[in-house]
C-alpha atoms as a PDB file:
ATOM      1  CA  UNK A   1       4.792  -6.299 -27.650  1.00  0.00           C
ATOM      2  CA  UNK A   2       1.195  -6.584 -28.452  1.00  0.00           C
ATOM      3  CA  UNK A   3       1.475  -7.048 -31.962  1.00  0.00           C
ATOM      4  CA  UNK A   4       4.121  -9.950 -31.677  1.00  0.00           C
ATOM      5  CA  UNK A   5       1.249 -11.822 -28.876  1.00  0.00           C
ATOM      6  CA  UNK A   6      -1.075 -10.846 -31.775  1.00  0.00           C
ATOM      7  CA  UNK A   7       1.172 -13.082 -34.040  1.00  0.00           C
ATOM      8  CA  UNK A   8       0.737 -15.911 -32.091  1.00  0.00           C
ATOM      9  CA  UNK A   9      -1.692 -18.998 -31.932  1.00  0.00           C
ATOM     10  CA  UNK A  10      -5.142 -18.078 -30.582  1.00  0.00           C
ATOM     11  CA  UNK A  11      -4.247 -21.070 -27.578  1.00  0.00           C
ATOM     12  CA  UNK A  12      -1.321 -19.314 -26.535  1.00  0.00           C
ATOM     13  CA  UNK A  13      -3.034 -15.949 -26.418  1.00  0.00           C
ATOM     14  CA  UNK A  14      -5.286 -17.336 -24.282  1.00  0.00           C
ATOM     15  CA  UNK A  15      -3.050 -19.187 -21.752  1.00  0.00           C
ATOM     16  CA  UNK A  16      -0.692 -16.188 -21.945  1.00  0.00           C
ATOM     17  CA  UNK A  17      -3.780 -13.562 -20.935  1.00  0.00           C
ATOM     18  CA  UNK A  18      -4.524 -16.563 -17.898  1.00  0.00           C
ATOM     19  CA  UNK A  19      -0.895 -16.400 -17.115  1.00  0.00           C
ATOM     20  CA  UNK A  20      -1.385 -13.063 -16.019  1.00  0.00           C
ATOM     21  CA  UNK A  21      -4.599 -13.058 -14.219  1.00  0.00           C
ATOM     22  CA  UNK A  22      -3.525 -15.632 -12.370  1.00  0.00           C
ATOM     23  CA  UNK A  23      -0.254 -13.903 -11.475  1.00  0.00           C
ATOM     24  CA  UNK A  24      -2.726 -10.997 -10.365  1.00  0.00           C
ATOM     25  CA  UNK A  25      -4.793 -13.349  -8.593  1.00  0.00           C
ATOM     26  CA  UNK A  26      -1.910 -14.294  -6.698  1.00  0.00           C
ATOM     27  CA  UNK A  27      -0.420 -10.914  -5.682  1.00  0.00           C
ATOM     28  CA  UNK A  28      -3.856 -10.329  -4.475  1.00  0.00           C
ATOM     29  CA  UNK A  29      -3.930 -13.439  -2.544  1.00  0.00           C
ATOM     30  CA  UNK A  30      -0.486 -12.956  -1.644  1.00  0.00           C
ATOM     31  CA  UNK A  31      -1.100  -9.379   0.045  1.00  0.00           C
ATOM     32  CA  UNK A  32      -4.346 -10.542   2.277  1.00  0.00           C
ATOM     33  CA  UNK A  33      -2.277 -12.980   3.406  1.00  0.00           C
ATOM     34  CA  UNK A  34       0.021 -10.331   4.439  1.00  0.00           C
ATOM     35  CA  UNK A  35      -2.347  -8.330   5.899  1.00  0.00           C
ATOM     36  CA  UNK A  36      -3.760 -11.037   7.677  1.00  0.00           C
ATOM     37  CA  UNK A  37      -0.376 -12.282   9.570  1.00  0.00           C
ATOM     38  CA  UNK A  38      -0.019  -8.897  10.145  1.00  0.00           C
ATOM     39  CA  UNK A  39      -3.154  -8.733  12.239  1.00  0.00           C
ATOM     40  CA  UNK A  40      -2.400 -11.935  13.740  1.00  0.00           C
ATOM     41  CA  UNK A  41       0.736 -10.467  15.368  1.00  0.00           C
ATOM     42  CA  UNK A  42      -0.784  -7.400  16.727  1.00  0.00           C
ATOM     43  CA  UNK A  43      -3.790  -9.606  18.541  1.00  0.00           C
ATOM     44  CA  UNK A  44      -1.328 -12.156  19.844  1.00  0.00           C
ATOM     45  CA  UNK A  45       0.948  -9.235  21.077  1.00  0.00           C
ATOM     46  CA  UNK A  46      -2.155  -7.765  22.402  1.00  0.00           C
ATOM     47  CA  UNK A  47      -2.965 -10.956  24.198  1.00  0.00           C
ATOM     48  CA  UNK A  48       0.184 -11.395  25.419  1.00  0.00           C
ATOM     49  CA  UNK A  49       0.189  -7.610  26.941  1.00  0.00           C
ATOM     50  CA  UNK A  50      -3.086  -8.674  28.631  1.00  0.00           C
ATOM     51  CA  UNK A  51      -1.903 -11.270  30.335  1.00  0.00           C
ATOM     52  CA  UNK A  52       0.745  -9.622  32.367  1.00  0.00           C
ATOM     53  CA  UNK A  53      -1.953  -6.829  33.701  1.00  0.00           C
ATOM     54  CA  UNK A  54      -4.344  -7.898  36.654  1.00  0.00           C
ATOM     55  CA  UNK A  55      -7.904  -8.529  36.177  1.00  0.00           C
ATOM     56  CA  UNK A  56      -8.821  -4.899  37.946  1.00  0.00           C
ATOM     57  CA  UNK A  57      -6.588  -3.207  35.207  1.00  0.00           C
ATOM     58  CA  UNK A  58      -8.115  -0.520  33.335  1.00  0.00           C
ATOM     59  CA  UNK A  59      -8.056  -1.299  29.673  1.00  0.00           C
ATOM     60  CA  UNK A  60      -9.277   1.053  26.376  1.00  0.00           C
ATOM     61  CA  UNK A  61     -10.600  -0.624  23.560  1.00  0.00           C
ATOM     62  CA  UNK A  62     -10.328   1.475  20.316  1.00  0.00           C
ATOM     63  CA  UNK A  63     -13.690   2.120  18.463  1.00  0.00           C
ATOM     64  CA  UNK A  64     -13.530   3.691  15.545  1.00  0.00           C
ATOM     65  CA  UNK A  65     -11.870   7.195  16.463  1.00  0.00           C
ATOM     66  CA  UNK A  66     -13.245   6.583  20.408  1.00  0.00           C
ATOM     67  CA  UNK A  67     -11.450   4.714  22.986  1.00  0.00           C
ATOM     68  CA  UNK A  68     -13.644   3.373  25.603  1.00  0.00           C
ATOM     69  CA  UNK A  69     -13.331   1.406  28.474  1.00  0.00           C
ATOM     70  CA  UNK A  70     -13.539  -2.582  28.554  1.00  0.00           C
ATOM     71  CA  UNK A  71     -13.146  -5.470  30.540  1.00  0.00           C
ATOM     72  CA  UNK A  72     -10.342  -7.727  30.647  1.00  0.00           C
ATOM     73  CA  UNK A  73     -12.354 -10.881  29.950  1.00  0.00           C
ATOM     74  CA  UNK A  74     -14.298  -9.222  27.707  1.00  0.00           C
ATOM     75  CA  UNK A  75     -11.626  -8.090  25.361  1.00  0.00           C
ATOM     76  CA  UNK A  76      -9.443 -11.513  26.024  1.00  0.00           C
ATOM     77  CA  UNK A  77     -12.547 -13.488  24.332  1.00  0.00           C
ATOM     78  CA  UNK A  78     -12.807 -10.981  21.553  1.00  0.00           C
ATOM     79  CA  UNK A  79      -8.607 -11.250  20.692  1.00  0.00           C
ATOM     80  CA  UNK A  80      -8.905 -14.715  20.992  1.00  0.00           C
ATOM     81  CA  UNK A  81     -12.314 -15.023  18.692  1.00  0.00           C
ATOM     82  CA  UNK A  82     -11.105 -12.547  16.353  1.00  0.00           C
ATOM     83  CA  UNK A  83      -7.382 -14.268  16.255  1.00  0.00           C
ATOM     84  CA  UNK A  84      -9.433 -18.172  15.614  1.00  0.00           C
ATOM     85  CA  UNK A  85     -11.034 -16.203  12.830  1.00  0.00           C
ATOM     86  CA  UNK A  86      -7.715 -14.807  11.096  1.00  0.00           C
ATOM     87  CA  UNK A  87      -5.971 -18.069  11.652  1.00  0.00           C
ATOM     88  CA  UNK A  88      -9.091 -20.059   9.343  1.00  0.00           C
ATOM     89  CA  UNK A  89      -8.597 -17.136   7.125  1.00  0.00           C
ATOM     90  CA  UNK A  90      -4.735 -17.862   6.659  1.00  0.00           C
ATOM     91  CA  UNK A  91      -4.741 -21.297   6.445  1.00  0.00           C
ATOM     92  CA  UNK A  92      -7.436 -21.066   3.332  1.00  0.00           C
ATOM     93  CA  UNK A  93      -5.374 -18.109   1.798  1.00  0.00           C
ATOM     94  CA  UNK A  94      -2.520 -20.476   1.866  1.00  0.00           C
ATOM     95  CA  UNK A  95      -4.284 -22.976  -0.103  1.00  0.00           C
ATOM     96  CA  UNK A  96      -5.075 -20.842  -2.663  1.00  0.00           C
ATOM     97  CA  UNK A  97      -1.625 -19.824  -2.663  1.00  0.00           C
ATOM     98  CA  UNK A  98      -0.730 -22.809  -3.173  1.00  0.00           C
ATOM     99  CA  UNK A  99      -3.322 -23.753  -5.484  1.00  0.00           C
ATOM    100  CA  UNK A 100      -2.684 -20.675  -7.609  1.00  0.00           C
ATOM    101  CA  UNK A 101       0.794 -21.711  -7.326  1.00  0.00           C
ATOM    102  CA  UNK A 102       0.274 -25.237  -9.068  1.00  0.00           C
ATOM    103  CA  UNK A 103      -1.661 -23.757 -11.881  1.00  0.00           C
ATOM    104  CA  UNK A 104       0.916 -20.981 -12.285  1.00  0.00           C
ATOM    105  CA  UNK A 105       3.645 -23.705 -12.518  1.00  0.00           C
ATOM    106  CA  UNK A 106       1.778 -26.229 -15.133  1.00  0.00           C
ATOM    107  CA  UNK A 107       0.477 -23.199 -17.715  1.00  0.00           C
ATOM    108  CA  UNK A 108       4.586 -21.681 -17.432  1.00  0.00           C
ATOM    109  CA  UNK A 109       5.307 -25.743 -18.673  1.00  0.00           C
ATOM    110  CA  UNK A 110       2.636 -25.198 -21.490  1.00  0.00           C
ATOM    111  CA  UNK A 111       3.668 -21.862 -23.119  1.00  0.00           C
ATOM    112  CA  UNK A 112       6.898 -23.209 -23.114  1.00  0.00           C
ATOM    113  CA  UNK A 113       6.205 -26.382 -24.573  1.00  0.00           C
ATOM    114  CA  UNK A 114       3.664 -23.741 -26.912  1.00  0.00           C
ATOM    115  CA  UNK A 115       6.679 -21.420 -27.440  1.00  0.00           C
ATOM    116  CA  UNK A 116       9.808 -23.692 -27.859  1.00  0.00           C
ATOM    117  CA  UNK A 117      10.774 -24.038 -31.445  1.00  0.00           C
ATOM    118  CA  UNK A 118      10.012 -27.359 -33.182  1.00  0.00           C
ATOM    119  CA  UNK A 119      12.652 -30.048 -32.810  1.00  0.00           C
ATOM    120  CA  UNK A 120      13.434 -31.268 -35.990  1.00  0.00           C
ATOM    121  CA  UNK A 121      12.847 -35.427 -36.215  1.00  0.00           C
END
């Protein structure tokens, strides 16, 4: 396969090899994302199991290997810190999704336009 991309144009080597980093780009981009919702919906489960204790419950906060005790309030304003902080962090991953997305979609128009055969006048 490399010897028939070798064949081709220098400009469509090029915009083929940016093709694929930005495909790459956006399976990276695509699987923070991923692991950011996914941390989303453990806090706001979290959060939501908090709010059904009483304020006297005793609640464990993992550290690292360690669980140690915490305060309600204490670990409330961390969730909800933590969960403002993931949600910024989604909404810019999404524009770069969709950013990546756009130039994904116009270089796919230009190899073709690169690669379709010469219509005959």
């Amino acid at each position: 396969m490399s010897e028939e991309i070798s064949k081709l144009p220098p400009q469509v080597q090029e915009r083929l090899l940016r093709l694929q980093q930005l495909q790459r780009t956006l399976q990276s981009v695509l699987a923070q994302k991923q692991q950011v919702e996914l941390e989303l919906t453990e806090i706001e489960q979290a959060l939501s199991e908090l709010q059904k204790l009483t304020e006297d419950a005793v609640i464990y906060r993992a550290i690292g290997s360690l669980l140690v005790k915490a305060e309600k309030a204490k670990v409330t304003v961390d969730l909800n810190e933590r969960k403002e902080l993931l949600n910024m962090r989604a909404t810019v991953l999404g524009k770069q999704e969709e950013r990546l997305r756009g130039q994904l979609k116009n270089l796919q128009v230009k190899l073709q336009q690169d690669l379709s055969p010469v219509s005959p006048s």
